[in-house]
C-alpha atoms as a PDB file:
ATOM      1  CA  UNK A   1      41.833-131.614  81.210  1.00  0.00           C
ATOM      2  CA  UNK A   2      44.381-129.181  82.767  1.00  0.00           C
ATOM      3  CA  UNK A   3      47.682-130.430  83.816  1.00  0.00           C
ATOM      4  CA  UNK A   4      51.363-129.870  82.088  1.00  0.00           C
ATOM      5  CA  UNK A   5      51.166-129.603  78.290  1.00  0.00           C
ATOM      6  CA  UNK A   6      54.369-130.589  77.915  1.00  0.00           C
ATOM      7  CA  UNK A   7      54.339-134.168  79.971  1.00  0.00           C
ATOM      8  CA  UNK A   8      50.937-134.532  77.887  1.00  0.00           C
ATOM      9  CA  UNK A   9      52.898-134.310  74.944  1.00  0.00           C
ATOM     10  CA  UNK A  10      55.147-137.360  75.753  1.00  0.00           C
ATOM     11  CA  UNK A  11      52.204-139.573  76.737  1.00  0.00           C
ATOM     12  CA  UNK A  12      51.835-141.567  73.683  1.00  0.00           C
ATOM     13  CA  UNK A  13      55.930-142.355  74.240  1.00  0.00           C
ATOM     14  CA  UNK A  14      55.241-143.437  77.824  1.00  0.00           C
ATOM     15  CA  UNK A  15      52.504-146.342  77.042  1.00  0.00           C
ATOM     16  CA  UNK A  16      49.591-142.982  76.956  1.00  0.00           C
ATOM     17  CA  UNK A  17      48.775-143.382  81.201  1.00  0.00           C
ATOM     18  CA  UNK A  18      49.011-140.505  83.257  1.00  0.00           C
ATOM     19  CA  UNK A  19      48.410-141.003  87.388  1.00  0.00           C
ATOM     20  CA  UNK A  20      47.569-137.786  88.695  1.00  0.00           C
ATOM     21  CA  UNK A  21      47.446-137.491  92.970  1.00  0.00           C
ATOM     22  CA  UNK A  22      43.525-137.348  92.620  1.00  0.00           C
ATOM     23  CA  UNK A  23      43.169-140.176  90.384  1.00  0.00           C
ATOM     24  CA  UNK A  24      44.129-143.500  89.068  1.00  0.00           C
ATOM     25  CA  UNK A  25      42.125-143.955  85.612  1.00  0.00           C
ATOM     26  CA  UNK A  26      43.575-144.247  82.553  1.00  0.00           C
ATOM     27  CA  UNK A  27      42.961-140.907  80.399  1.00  0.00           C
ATOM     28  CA  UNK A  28      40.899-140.618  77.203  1.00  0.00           C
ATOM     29  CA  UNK A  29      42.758-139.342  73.968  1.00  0.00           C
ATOM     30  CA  UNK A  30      44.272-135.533  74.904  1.00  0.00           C
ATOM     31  CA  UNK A  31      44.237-132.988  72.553  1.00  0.00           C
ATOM     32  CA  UNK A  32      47.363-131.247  73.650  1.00  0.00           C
ATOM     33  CA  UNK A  33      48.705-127.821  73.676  1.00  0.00           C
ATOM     34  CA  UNK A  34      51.414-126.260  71.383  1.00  0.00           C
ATOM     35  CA  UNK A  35      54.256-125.522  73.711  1.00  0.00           C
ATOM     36  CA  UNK A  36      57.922-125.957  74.166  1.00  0.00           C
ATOM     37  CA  UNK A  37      59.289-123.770  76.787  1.00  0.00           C
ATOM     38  CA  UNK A  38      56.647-123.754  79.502  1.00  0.00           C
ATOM     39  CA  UNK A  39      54.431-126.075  81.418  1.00  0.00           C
ATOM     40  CA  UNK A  40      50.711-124.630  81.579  1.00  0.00           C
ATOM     41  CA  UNK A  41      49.684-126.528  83.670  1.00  0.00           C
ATOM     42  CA  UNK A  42      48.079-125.939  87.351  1.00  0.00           C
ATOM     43  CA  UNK A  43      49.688-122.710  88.102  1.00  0.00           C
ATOM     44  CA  UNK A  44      48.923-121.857  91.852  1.00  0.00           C
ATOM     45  CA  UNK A  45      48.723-117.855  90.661  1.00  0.00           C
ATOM     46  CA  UNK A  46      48.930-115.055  93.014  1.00  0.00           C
ATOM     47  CA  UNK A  47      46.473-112.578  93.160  1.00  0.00           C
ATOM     48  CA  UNK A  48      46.537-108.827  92.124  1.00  0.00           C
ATOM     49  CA  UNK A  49      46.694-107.219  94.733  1.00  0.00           C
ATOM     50  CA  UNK A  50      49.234-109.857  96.273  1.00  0.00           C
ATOM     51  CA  UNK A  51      51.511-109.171  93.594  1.00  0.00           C
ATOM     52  CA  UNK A  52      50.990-106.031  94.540  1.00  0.00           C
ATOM     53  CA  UNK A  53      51.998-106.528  97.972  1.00  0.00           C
ATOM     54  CA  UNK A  54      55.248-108.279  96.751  1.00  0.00           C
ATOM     55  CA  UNK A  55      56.220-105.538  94.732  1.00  0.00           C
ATOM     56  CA  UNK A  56      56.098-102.840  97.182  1.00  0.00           C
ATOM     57  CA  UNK A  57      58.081-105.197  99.626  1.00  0.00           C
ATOM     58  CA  UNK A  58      60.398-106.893  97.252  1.00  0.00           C
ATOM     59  CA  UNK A  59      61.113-103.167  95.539  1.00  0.00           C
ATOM     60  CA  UNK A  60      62.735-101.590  99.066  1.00  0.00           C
ATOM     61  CA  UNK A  61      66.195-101.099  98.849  1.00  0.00           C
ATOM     62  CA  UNK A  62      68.494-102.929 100.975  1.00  0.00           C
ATOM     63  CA  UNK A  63      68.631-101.454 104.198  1.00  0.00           C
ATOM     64  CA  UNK A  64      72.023-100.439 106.502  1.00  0.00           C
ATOM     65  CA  UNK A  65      71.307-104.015 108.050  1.00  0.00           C
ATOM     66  CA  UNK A  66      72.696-106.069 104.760  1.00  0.00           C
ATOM     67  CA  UNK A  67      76.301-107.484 104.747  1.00  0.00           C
ATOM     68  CA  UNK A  68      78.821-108.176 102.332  1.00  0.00           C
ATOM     69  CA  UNK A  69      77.477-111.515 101.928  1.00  0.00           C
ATOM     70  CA  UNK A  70      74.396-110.243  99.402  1.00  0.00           C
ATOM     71  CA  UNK A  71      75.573-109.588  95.595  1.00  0.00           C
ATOM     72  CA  UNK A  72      73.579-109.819  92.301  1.00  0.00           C
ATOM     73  CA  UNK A  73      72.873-112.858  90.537  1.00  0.00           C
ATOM     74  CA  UNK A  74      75.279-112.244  87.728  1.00  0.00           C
ATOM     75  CA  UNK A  75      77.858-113.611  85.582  1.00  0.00           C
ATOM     76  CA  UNK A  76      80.591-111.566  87.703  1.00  0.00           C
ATOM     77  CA  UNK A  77      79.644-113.532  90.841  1.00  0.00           C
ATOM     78  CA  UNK A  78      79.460-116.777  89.585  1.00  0.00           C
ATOM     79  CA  UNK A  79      83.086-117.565  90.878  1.00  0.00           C
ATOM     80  CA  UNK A  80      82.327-116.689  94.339  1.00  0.00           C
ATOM     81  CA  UNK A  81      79.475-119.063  94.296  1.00  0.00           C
ATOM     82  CA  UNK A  82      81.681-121.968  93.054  1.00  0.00           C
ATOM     83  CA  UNK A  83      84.116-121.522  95.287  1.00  0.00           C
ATOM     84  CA  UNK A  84      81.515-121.410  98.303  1.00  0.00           C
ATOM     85  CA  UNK A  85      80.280-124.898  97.092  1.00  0.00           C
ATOM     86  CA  UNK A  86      83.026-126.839  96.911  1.00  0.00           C
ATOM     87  CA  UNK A  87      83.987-125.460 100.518  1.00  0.00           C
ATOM     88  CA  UNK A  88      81.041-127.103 101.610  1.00  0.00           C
ATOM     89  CA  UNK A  89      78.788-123.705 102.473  1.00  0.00           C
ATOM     90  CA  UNK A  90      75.268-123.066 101.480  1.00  0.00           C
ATOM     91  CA  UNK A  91      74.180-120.003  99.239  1.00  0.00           C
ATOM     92  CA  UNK A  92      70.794-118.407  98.375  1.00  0.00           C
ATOM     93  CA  UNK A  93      70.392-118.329  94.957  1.00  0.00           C
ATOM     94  CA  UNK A  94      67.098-117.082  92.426  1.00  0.00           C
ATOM     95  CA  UNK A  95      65.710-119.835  90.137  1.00  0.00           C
ATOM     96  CA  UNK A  96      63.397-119.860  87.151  1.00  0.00           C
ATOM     97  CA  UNK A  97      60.771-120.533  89.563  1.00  0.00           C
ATOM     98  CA  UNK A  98      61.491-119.072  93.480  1.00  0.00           C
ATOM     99  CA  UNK A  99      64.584-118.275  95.588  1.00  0.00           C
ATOM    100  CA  UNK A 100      66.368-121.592  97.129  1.00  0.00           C
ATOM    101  CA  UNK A 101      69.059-122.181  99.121  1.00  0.00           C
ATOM    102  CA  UNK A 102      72.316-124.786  97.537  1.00  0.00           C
ATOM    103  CA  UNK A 103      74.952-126.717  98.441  1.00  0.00           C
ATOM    104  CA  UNK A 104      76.763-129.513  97.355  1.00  0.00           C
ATOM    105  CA  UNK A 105      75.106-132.761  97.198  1.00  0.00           C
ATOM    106  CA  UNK A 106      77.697-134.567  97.883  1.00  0.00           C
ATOM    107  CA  UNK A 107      78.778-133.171 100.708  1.00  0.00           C
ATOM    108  CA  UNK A 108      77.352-134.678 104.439  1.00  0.00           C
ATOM    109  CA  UNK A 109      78.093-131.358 106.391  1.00  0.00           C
ATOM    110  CA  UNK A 110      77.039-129.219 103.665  1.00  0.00           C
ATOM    111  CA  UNK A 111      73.504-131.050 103.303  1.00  0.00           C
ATOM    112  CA  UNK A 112      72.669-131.025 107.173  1.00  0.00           C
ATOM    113  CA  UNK A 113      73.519-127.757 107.123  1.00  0.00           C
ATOM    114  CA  UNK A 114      70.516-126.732 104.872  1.00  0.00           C
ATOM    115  CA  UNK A 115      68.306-128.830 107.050  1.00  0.00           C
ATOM    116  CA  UNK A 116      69.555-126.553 110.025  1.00  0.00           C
ATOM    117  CA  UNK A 117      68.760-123.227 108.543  1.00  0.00           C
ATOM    118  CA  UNK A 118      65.081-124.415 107.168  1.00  0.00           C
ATOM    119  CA  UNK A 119      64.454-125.897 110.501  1.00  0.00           C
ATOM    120  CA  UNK A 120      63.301-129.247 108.812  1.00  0.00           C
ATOM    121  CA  UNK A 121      63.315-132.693 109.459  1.00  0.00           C
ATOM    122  CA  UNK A 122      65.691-134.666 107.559  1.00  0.00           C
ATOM    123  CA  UNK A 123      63.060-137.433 106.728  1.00  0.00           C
ATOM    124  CA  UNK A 124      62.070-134.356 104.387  1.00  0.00           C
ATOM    125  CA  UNK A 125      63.657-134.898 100.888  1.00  0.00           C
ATOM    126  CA  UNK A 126      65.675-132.987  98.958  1.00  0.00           C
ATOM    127  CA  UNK A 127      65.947-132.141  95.022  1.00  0.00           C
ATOM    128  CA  UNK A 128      69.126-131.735  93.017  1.00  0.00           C
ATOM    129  CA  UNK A 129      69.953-129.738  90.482  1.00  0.00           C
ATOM    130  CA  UNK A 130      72.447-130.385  87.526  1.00  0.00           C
ATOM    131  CA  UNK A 131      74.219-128.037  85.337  1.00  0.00           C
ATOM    132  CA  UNK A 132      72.488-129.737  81.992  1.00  0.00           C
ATOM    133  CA  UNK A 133      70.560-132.247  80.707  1.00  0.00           C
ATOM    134  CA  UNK A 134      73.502-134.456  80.460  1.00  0.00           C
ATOM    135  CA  UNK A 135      74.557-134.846  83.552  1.00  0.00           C
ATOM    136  CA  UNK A 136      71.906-136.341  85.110  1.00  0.00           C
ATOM    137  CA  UNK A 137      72.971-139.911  83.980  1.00  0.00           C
ATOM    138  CA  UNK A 138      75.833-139.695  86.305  1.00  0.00           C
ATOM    139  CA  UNK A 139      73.104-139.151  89.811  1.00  0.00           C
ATOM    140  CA  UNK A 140      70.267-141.016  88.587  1.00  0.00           C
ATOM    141  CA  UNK A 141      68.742-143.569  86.238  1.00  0.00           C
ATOM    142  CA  UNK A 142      67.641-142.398  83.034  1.00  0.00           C
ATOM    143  CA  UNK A 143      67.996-145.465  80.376  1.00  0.00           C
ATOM    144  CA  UNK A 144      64.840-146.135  80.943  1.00  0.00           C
ATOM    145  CA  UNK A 145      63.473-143.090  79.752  1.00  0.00           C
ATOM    146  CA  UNK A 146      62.414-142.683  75.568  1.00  0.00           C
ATOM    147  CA  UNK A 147      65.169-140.811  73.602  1.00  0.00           C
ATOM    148  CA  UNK A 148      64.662-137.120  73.927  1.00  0.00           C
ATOM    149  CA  UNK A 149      61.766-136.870  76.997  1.00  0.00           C
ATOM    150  CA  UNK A 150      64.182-135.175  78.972  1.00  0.00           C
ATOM    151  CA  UNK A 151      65.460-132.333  76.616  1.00  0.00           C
ATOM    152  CA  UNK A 152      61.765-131.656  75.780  1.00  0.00           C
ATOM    153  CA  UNK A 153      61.247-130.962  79.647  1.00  0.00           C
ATOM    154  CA  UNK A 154      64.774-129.453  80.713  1.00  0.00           C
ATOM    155  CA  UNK A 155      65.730-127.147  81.078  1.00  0.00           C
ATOM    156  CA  UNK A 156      62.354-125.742  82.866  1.00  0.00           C
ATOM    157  CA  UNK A 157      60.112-125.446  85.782  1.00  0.00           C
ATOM    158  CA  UNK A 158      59.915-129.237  86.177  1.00  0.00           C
ATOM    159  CA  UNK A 159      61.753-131.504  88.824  1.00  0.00           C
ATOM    160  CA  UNK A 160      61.847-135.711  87.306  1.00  0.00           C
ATOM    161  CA  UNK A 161      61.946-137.804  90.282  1.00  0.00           C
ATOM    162  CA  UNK A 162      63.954-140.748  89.006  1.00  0.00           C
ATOM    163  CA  UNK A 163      65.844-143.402  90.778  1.00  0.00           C
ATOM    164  CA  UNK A 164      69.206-143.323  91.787  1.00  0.00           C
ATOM    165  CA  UNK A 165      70.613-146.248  90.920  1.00  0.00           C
ATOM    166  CA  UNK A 166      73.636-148.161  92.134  1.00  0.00           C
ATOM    167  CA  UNK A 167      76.127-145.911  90.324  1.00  0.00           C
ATOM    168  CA  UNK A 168      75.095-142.584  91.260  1.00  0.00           C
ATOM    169  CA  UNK A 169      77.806-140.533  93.187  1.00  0.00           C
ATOM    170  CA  UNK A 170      75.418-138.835  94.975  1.00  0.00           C
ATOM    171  CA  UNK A 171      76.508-138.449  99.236  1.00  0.00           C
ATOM    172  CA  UNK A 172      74.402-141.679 100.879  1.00  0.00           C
ATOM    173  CA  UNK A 173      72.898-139.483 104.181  1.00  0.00           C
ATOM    174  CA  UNK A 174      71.305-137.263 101.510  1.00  0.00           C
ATOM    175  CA  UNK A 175      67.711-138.262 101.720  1.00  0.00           C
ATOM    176  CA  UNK A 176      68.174-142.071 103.223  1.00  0.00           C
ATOM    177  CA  UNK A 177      65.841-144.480 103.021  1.00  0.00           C
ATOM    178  CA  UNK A 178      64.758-143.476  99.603  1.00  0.00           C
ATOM    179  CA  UNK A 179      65.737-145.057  96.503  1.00  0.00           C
ATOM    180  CA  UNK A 180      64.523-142.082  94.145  1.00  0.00           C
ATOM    181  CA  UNK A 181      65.860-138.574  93.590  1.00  0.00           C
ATOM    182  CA  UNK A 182      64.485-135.450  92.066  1.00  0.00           C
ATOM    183  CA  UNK A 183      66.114-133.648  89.467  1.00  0.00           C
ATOM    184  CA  UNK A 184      66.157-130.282  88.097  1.00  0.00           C
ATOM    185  CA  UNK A 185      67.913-128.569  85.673  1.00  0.00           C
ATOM    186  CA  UNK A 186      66.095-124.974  86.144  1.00  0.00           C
ATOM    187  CA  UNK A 187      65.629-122.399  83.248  1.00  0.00           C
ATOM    188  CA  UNK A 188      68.117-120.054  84.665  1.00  0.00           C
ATOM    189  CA  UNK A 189      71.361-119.316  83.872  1.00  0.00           C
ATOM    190  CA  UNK A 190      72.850-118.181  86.494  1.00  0.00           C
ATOM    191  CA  UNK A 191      72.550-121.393  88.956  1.00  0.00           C
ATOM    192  CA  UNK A 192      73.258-124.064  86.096  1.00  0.00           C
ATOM    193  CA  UNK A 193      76.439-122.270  85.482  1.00  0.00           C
ATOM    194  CA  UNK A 194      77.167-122.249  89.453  1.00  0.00           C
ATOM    195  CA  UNK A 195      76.159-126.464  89.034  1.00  0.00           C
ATOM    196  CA  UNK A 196      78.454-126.538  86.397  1.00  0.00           C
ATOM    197  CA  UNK A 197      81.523-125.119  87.595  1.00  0.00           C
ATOM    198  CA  UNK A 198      80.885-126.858  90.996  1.00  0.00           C
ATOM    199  CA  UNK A 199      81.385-130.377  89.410  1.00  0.00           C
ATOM    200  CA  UNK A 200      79.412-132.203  91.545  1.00  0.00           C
ATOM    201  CA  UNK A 201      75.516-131.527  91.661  1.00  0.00           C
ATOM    202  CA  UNK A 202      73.777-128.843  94.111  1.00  0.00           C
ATOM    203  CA  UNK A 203      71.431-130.204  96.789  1.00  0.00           C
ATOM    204  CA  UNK A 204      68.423-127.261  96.164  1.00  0.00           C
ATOM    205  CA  UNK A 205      65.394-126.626  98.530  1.00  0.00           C
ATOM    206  CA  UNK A 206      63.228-123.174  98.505  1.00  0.00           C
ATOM    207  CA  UNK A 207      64.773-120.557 101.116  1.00  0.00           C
ATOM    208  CA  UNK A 208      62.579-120.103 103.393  1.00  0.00           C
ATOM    209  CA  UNK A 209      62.076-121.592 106.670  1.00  0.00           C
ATOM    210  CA  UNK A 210      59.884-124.981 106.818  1.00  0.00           C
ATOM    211  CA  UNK A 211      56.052-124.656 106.317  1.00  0.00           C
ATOM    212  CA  UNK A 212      56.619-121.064 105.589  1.00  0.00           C
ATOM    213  CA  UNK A 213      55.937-119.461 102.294  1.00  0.00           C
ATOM    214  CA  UNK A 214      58.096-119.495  99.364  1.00  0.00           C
ATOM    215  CA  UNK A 215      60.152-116.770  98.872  1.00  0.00           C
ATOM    216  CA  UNK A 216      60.046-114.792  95.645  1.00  0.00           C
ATOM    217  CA  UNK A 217      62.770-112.121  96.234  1.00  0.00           C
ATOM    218  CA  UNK A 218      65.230-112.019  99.045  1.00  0.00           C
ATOM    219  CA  UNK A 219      63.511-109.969 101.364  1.00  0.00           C
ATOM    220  CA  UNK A 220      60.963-112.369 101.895  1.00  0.00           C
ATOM    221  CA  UNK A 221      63.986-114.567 103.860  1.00  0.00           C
ATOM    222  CA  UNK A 222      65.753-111.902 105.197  1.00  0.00           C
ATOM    223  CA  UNK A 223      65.854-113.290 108.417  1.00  0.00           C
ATOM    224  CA  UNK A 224      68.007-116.093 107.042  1.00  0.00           C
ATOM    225  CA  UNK A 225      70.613-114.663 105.537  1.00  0.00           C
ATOM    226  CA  UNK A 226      73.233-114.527 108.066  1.00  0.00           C
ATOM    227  CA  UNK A 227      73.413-118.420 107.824  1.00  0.00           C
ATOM    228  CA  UNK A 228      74.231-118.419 104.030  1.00  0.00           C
ATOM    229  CA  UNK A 229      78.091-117.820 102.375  1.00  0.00           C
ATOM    230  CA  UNK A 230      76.232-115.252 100.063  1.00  0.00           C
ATOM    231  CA  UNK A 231      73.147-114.424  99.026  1.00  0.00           C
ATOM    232  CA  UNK A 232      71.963-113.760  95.261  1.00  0.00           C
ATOM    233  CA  UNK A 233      69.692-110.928  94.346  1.00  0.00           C
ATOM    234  CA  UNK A 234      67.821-111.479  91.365  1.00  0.00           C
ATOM    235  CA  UNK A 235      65.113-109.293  91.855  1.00  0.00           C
ATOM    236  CA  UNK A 236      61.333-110.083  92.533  1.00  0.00           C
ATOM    237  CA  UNK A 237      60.908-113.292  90.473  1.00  0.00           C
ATOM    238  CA  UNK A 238      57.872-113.119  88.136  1.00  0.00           C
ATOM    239  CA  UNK A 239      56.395-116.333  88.420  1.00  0.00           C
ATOM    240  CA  UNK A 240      54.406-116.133  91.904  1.00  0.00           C
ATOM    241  CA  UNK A 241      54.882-118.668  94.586  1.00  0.00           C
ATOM    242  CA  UNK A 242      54.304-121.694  92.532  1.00  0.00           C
ATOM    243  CA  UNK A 243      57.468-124.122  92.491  1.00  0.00           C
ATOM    244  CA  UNK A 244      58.309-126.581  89.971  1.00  0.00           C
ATOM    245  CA  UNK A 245      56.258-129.273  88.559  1.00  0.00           C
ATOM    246  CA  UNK A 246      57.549-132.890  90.075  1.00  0.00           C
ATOM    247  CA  UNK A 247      56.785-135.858  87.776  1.00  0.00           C
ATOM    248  CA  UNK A 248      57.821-139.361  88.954  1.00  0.00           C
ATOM    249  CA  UNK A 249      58.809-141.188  85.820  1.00  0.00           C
ATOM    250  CA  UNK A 250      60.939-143.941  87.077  1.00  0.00           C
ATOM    251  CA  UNK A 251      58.830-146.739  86.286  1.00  0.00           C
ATOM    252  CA  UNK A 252      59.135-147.756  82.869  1.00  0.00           C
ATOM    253  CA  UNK A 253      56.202-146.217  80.089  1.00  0.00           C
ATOM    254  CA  UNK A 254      54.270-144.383  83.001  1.00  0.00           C
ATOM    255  CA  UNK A 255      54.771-141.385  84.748  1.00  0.00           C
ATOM    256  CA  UNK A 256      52.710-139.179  87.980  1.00  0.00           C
ATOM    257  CA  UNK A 257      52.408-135.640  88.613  1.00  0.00           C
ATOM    258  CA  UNK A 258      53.295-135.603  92.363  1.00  0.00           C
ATOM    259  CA  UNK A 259      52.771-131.590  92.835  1.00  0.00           C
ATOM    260  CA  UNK A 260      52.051-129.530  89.950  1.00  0.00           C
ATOM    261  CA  UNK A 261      53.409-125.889  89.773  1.00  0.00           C
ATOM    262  CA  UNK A 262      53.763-123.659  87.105  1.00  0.00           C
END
């Protein structure tokens, strides 16, 4: 059976039923793989000679045509970034799994703005992304949850789709209608420290426009940049165009693999 090792893992905490997209049965006894810090999972790979492709592209340097708005991903920029979220403006930042563009999530004009530059319908939801673990309590339910099933997935290339709750302080025109959120906290540094220091939690979709593919190093969304504050280059991203994982667990003792990734 091949989906996430690490949700396997947690099965026999959440009541041992697993609903995957194709299927409703209950699932046999697992014998489960030995891993911590990845989800095996379905990877949607690339090929060779598409990496290939992607490395020739993503390795051109930056032609006369970039502006002052595109700096590295590191910890010298991180203020910038900050500041450019809590004025409301949306940056392009890498992830542990593909470029994505961030705002606040709490902020109306911020959150239509992505919408704008992807060119997508704002029936389409939207993830957020915390700084750690422990601040997802204050956006979403978790006390439903078994002690620890959260740490064991985050941080990581999984998004939980929980539900928001009464209490959340998350902006009400960000995805209306819908009752449940998605969460990540991603396995990269750079961006959690940019959630962080932002105090509030970043609204995150992939950068790219909609129905196009993801992007995997900034020249793939080139054409987009003059609609972000700045724009973070951290290099051609290793993990091919897969995105995250996204698990629903918000009913109590079950969960669902909505999309897997890698």
């Amino acid at each position: 059976m091949n989906f996430p090792a690490k949700i396997a893992e947690k099965l026999p905490v959440l009541g041992a039923r697993f609903s995957h997209p194709s299927s409703n049965r209950e699932l046999p006894k697992l014998r489960f793989l030995n891993s911590r810090h990845r989800i095996r999972g379905l990877v949607l790979g690339l090929s060779t000679a598409m990496e290939a492709s992607d490395l020739k592209r993503c390795g051109l340097g930056l032609d006369n045509r970039i502006t002052r708005a595109v700096l590295p991903a590191t910890e010298g920029y991180v203020d910038e970034a900050i500041q450019a979220i809590k004025q409301g403006k949306v940056i392009a930042v890498p992830t542990d799994t593909l470029y994505g563009f961030a705002c606040d999530a709490c902020s109306a004009e911020a959150v239509h703005r992505i919408y704008e530059i992807k060119g997508r319908k704002q029936t389409s939801p939207l993830a957020i992304c915390v700084g750690d673990v422990k601040d997802i309590e204050r956006f979403a339910v978790t006390d439903h949850l078994p002690n620890d099933l959260l740490d064991s997935l985050l941080p990581g290339p999984v998004t939980v789709v929980l539900t928001r709750g009464e209490s959340s302080i998350l902006e009400k025109s960000l995805n209306p209608g819908l009752d449940s959120i998605g969460v990540r906290v991603p396995d990269s540094e750079f961006i959690r420290v940019i959630a962080r220091g932002s105090g509030s939690a970043l609204a995150l979709t992939s950068a790219n426009l909609s129905g196009q593919p993801s992007s995997v190093c900034i020249k793939d969304f080139e054409n987009l940049w003059e609609h972000c504050e700045y724009v973070y280059d951290g290099g051609l991203l290793p993990s091919g165009r897969a995105g995250s994982t996204v698990v629903d667990v918000t009913k109590l003792g079950k969960y669902k693999i909505l999309r897997p990734g890698r």
